[in-house]
Protein backbone atom coordinates (compact mmCIF):
# COMPACT_ATOMS: atom_id res chain seq x y z
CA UNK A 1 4.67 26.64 29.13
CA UNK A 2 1.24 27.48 30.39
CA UNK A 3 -0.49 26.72 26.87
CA UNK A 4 1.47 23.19 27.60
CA UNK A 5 -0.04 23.43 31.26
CA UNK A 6 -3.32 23.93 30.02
CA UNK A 7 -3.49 21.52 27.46
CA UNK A 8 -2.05 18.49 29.74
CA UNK A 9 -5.02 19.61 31.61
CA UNK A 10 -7.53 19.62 29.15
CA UNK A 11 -6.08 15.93 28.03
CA UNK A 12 -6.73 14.59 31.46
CA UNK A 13 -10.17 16.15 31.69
CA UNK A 14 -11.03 14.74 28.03
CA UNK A 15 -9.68 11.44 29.27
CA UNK A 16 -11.93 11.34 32.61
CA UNK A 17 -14.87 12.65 30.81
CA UNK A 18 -14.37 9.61 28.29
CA UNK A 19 -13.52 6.99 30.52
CA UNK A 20 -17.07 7.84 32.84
CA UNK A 21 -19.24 7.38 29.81
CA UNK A 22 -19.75 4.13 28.11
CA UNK A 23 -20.80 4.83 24.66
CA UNK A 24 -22.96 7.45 24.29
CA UNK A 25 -24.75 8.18 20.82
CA UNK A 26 -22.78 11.50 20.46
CA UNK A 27 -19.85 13.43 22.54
CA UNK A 28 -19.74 17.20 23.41
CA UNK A 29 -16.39 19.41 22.99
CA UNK A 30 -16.21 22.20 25.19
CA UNK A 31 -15.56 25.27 24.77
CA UNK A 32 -11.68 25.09 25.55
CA UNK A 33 -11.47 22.69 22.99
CA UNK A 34 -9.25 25.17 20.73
CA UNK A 35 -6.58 24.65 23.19
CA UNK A 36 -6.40 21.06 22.37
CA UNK A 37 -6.66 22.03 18.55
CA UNK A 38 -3.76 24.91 19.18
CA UNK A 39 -1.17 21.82 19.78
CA UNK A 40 -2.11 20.59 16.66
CA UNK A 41 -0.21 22.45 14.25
CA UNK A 42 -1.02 21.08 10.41
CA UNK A 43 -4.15 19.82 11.67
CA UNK A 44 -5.87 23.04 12.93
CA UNK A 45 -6.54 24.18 9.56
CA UNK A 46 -8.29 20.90 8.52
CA UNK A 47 -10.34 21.50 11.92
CA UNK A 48 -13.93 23.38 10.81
CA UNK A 49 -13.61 27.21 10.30
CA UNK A 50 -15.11 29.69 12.27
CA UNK A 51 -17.56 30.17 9.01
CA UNK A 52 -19.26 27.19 10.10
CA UNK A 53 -22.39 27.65 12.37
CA UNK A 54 -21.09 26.01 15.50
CA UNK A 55 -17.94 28.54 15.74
CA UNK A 56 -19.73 30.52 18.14
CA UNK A 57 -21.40 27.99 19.49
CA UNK A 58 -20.62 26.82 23.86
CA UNK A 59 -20.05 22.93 22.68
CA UNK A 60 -19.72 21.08 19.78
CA UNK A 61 -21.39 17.99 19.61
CA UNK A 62 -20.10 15.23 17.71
CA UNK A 63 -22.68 12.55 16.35
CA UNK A 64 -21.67 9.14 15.75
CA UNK A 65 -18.09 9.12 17.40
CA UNK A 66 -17.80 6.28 20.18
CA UNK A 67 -15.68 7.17 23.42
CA UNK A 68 -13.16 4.91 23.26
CA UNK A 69 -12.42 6.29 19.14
CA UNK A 70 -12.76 9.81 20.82
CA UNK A 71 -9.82 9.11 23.67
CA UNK A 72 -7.62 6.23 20.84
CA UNK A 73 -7.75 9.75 18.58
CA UNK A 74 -6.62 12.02 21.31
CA UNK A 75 -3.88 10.08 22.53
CA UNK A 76 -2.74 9.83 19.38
CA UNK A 77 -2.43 13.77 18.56
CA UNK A 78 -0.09 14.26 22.11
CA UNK A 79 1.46 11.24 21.90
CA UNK A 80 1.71 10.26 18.16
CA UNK A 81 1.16 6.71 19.04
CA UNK A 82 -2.53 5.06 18.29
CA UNK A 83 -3.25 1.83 19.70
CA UNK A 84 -4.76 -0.84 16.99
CA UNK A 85 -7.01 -4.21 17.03
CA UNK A 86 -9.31 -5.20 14.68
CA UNK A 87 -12.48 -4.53 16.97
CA UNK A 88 -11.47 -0.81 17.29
CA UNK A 89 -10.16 0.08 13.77
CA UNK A 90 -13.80 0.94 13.05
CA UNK A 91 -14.66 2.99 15.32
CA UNK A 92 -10.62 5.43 15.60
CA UNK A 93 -11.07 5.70 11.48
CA UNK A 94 -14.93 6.75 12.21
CA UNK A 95 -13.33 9.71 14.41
CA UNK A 96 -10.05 10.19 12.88
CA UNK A 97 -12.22 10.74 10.00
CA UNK A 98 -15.25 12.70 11.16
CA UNK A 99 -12.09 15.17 12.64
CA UNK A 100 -10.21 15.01 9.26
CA UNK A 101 -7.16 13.67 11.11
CA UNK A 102 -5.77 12.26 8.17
CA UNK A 103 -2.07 10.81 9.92
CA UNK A 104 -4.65 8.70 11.97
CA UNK A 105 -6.75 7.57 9.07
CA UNK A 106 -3.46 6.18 7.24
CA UNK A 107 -2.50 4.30 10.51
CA UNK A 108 -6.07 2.59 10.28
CA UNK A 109 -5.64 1.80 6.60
CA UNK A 110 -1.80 0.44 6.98
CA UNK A 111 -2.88 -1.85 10.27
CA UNK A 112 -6.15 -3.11 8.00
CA UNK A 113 -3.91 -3.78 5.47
CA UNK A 114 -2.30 -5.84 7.39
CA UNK A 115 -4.89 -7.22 8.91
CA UNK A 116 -6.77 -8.50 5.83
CA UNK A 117 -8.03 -12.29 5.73
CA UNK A 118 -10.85 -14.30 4.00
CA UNK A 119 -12.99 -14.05 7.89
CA UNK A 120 -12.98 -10.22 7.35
CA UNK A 121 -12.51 -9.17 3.98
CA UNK A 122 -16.06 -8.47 3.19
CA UNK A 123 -16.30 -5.86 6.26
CA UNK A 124 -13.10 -4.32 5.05
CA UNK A 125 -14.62 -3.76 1.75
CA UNK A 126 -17.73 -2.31 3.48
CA UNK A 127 -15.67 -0.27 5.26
CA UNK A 128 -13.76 1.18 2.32
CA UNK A 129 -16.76 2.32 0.35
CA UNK A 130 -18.23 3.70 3.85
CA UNK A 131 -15.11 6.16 4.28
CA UNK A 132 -14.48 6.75 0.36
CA UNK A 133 -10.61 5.02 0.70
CA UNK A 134 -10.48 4.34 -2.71
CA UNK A 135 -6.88 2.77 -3.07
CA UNK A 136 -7.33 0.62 -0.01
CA UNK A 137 -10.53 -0.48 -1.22
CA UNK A 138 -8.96 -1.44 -4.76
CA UNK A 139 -6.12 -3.88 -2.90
CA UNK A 140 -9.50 -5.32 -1.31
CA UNK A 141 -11.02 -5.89 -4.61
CA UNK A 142 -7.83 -7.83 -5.35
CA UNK A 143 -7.62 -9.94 -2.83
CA UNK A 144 -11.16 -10.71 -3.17
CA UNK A 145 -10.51 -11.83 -6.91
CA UNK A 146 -7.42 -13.46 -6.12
CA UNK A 147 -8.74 -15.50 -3.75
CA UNK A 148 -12.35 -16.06 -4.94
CA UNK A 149 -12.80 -19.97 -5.15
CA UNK A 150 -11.72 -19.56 -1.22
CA UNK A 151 -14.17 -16.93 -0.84
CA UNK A 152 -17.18 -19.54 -1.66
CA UNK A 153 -15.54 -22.63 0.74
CA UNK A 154 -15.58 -20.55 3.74
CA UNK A 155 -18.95 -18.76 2.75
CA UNK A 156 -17.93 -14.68 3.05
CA UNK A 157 -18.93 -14.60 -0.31
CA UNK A 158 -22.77 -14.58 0.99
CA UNK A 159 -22.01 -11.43 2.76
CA UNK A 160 -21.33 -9.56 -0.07
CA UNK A 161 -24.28 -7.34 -1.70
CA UNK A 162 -25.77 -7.69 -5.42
CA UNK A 163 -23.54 -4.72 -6.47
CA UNK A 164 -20.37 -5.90 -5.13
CA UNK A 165 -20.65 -9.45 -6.88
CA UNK A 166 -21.57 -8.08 -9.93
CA UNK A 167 -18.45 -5.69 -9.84
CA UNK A 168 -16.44 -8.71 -8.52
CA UNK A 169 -17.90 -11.00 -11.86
CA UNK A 170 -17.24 -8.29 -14.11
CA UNK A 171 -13.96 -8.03 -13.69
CA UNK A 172 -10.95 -9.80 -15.71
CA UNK A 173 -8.30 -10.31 -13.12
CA UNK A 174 -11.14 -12.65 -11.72
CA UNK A 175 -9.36 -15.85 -10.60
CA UNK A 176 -11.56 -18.88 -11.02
CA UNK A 177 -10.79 -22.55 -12.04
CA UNK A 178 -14.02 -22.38 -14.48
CA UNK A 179 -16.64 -20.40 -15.57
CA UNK A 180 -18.93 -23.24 -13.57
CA UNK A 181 -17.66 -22.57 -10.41
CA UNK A 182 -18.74 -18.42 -10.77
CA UNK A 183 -22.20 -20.02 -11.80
CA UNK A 184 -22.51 -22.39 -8.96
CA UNK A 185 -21.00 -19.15 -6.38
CA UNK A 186 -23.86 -16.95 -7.89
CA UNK A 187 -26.88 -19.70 -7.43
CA UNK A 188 -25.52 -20.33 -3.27
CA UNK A 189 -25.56 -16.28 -3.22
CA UNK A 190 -29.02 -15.87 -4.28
CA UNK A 191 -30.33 -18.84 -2.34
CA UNK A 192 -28.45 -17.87 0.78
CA UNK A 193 -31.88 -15.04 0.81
CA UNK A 194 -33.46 -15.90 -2.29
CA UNK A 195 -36.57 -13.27 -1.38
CA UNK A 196 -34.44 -10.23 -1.42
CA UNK A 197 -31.85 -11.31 -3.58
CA UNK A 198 -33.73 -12.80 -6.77
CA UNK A 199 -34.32 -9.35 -8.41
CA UNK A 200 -30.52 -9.62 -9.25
CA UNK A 201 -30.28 -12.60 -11.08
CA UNK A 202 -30.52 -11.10 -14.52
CA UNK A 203 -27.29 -8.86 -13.64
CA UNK A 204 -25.28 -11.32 -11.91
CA UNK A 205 -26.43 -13.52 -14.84
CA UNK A 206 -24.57 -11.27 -17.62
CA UNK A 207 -21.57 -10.85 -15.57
CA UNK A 208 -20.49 -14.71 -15.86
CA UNK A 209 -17.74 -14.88 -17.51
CA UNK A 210 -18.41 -17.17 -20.37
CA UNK A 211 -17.37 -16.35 -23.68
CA UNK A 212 -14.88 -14.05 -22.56
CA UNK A 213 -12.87 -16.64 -20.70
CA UNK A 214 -13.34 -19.08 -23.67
CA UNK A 215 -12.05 -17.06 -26.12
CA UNK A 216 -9.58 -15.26 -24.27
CA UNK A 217 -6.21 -17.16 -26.14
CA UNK A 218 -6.28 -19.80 -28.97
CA UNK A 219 -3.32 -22.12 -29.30
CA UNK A 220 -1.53 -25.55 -29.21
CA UNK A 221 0.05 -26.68 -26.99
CA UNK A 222 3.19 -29.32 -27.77
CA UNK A 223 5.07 -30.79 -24.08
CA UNK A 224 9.02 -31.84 -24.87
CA UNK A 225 11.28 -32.33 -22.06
CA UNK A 226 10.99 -30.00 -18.91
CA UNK A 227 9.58 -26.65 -21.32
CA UNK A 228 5.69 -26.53 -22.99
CA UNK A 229 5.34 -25.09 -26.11
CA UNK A 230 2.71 -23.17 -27.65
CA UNK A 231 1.73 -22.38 -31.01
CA UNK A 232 -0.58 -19.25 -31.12
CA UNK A 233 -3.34 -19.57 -34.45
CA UNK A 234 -4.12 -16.21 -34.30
CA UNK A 235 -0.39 -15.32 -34.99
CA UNK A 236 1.27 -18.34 -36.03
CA UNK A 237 4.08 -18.01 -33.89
CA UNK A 238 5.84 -20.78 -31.41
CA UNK A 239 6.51 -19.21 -27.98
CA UNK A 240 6.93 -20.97 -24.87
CA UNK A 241 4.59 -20.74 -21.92
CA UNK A 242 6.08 -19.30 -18.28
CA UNK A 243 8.07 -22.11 -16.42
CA UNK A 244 6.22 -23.78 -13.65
CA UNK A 245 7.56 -23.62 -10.07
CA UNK A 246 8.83 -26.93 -10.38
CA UNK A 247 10.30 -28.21 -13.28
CA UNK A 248 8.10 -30.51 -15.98
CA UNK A 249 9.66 -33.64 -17.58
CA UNK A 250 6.83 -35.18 -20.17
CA UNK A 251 3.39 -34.81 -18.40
CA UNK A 252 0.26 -35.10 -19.88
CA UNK A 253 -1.52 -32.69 -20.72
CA UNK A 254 -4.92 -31.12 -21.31
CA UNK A 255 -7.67 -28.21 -21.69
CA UNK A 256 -10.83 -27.87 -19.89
CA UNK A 257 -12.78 -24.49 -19.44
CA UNK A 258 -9.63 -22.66 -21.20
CA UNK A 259 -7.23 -23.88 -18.97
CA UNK A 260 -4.32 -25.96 -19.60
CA UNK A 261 -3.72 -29.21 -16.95
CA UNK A 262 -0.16 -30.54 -16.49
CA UNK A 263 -0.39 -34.06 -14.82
CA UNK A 264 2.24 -36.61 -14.19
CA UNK A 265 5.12 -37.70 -16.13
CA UNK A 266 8.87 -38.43 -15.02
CA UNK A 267 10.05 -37.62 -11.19
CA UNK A 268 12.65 -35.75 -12.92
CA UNK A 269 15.06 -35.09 -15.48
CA UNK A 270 17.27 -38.40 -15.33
CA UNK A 271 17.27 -40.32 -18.15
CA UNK A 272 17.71 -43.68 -16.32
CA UNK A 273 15.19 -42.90 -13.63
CA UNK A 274 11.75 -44.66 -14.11
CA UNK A 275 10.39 -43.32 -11.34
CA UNK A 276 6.88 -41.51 -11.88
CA UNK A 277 5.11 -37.85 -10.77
CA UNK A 278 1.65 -37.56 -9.08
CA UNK A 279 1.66 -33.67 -9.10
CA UNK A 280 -0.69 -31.91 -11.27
CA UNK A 281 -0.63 -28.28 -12.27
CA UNK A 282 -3.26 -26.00 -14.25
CA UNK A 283 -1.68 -23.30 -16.31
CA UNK A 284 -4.02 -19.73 -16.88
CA UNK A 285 -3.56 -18.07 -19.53
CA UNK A 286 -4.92 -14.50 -18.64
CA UNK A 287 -2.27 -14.72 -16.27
CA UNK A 288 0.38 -16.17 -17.63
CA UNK A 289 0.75 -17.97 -14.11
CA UNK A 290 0.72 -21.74 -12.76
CA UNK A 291 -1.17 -22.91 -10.10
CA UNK A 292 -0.36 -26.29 -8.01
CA UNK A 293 -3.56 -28.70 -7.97
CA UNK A 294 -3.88 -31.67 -5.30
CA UNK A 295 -1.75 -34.54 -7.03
CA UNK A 296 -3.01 -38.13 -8.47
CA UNK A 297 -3.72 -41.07 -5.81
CA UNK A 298 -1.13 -42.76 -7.76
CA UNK A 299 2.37 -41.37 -9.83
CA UNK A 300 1.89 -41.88 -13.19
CA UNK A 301 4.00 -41.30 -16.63
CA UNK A 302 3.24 -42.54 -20.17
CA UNK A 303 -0.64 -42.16 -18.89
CA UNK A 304 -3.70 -40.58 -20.99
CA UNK A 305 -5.16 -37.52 -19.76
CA UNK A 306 -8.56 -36.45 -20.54
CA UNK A 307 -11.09 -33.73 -20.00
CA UNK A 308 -14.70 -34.67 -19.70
CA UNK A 309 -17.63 -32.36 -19.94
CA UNK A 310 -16.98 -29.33 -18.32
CA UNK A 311 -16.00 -30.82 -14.62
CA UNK A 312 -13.59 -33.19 -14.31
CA UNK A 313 -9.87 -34.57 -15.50
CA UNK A 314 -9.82 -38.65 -15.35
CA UNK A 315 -6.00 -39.92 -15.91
CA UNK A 316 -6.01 -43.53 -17.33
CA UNK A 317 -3.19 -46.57 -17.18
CA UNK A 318 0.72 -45.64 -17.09
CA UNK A 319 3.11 -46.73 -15.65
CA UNK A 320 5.75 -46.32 -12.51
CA UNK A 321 8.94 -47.70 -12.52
CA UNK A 322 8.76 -51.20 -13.38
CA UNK A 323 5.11 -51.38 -13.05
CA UNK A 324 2.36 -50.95 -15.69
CA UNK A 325 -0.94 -49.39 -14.31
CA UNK A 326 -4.81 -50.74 -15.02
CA UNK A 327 -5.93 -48.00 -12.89
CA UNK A 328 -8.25 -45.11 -13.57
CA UNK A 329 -8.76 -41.42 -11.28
CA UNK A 330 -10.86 -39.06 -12.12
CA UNK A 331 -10.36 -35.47 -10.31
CA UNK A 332 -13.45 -33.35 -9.99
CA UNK A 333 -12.43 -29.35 -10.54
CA UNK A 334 -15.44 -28.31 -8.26
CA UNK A 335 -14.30 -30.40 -4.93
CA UNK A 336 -10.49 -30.05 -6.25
CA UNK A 337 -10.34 -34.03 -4.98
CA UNK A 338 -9.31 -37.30 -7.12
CA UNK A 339 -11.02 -40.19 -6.76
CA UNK A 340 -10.86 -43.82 -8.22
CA UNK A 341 -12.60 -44.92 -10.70
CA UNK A 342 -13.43 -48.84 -12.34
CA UNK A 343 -9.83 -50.07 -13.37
CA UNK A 344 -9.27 -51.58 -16.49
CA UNK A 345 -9.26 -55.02 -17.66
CA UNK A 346 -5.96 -54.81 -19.04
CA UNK A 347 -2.75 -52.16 -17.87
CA UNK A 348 -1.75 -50.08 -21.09
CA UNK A 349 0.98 -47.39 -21.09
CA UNK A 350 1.73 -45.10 -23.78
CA UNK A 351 -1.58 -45.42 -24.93
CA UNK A 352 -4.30 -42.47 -26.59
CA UNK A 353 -7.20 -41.44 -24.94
CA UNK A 354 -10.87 -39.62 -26.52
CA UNK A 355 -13.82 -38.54 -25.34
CA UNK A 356 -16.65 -39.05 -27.20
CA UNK A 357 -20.59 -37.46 -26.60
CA UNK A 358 -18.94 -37.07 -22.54
């Protein structure tokens, strides 16, 4: 009872001391402070040995730890509840760290978990190589792949350093509509400080994933009814690609970059129906997943689709319902928009498209 006594007291005193400073550069613990560590139990023995210089010393000063991470931390060891935000995390992991109170540190790692987005992903990464949290910096990494194209709209990618794009460019689970994009992300990196950021160009450079993307899978592709089918020419076997989220009754179909585009074709599976799809879909093949796409201007079926150069998908003539189509879209892969292009002098339908020199 009086060791309880004595440590209530202690809290309070730590408290008051806390709450009259406002952020000093470094905290003192008194002397009592083994009282406080006594209530501890598992956690004394992470606390620094007496084999450590300032054992015997009157105070122990620790550098770096803010006041408000010093009192979040010490609430948390009598009360076993720690307070969270995002503007705070830093600074309770910097303490809960810095006094190896390792329940604490999870608590910061599950709430930033939680708390991960495109505005501060690129912190949270920082902050993960800062405090050495490996496996919370790897589900970083993956977001940060998994949602790269996003990354460069809302500009977070500028804030990462020459080391961390390189890693991010190196790496296969890197999800990307095509290689261009990556090139385009690196050239608005190094021009967003080109003075201290051109020595990395050569690296960066060599991580583009060009070749490797390109060559990843070889095959054919053949659309009947709702299923695509693919015939593999390094193995000469028929297989059938993963379903799409919705189902896919005749679209068109194309590659561009080593993807495979799914545009179009019937509304659905009714033989009688004539009615037409606008959605579009692009199939990757390192991931054996579907990704939606912003649909056509107009629903089309019995339409060409085309890929030209390395940028864009144009979709020509079709037909909807009762309708045959002179029109002509082309959608742009880098703004992810369609646009309209020149119609045709005549409408066609089940017609055959080909590029030729672009």
């Amino acid at each position: 009872m009086e060791m309880e006594g004595a440590n209530q007291q202690l809290l309070q005193a730590e408290q008051q001391a806390v709450a009259d400073s406002q952020q000093p550069p470094s905290l003192l613990l008194q002397q009592q402070q083994p009282l406080v560590l006594g209530g501890l139990g598992s956690r004394r023995k992470r606390w620094p040995e007496t084999s450590m210089r300032e054992a015997g010393a009157s105070c122990l000063e620790l550098k770096g730890v803010t006041a408000e991470g010093l009192q979040a931390v010490l609430e948390f060891v009598y009360t076993g509840s720690l307070a969270l935000s995002v503007d705070r995390a830093e600074d309770i992991l910097n303490t809960a760290s810095h006094l190896q109170i390792s329940e604490a540190v999870q608590l910061c790692i599950r709430f930033l978990q939680l708390a991960l987005s495109l505005d501060n992903c690129v912190e949270l990464l920082n902050l993960s190589e800062l405090y050495c949290l490996d496996e919370f910096g790897s589900n970083v990494r993956t977001f940060l792949l998994e949602n790269f194209e996003d990354l460069c709209r809302c500009g977070a990618l500028q804030r990462l350093t020459a080391a961390q794009l390189s890693d991010l460019l190196g790496d296969n689970r890197l999800r990307v509509a095509g290689e261009y994009l990556v090139f385009f992300a690196v050239v608005q990196w190094l021009e967003h400080e080109p003075d201290s950021r051109l020595p990395a160009v050569g690296d960066l450079i060599d991580q583009t994933p060009r070749t490797r993307v390109r060559n990843h899978q070889r095959s054919v592709v053949m659309c009947h009814a709702e299923n695509l089918e693919a015939f593999n020419l390094a193995t000469k076997r028929h297989a059938f690609l993963k379903d799409c989220a919705v189902p896919l009754y005749n679209p068109c179909i194309c590659e561009l970059a080593n993807f495979l585009y799914a545009c179009g074709g019937r509304y659905d599976g009714n033989e009688a129906s004539e009615m037409a799809s606008a959605r579009c879909f692009r199939y990757d093949p390192r991931f054996d997943a579907w990704h939606e796409l912003v649909p056509m201007n107009e629903a089309r079926k019995d339409f060409a689709l085309v890929a030209t150069g390395n940028s864009c998908l144009m979709a020509i003539g079709g037909q909807d319902e009762n309708m045959v189509m002179c029109t002509v879209e082309r959608l742009c892969i880098a703004t992810g928009e369609w646009r309209f292009l020149p119609s045709l002098q005549h409408a066609v339908y089940c017609h055959a498209a080909a590029v030729c020199d672009s």
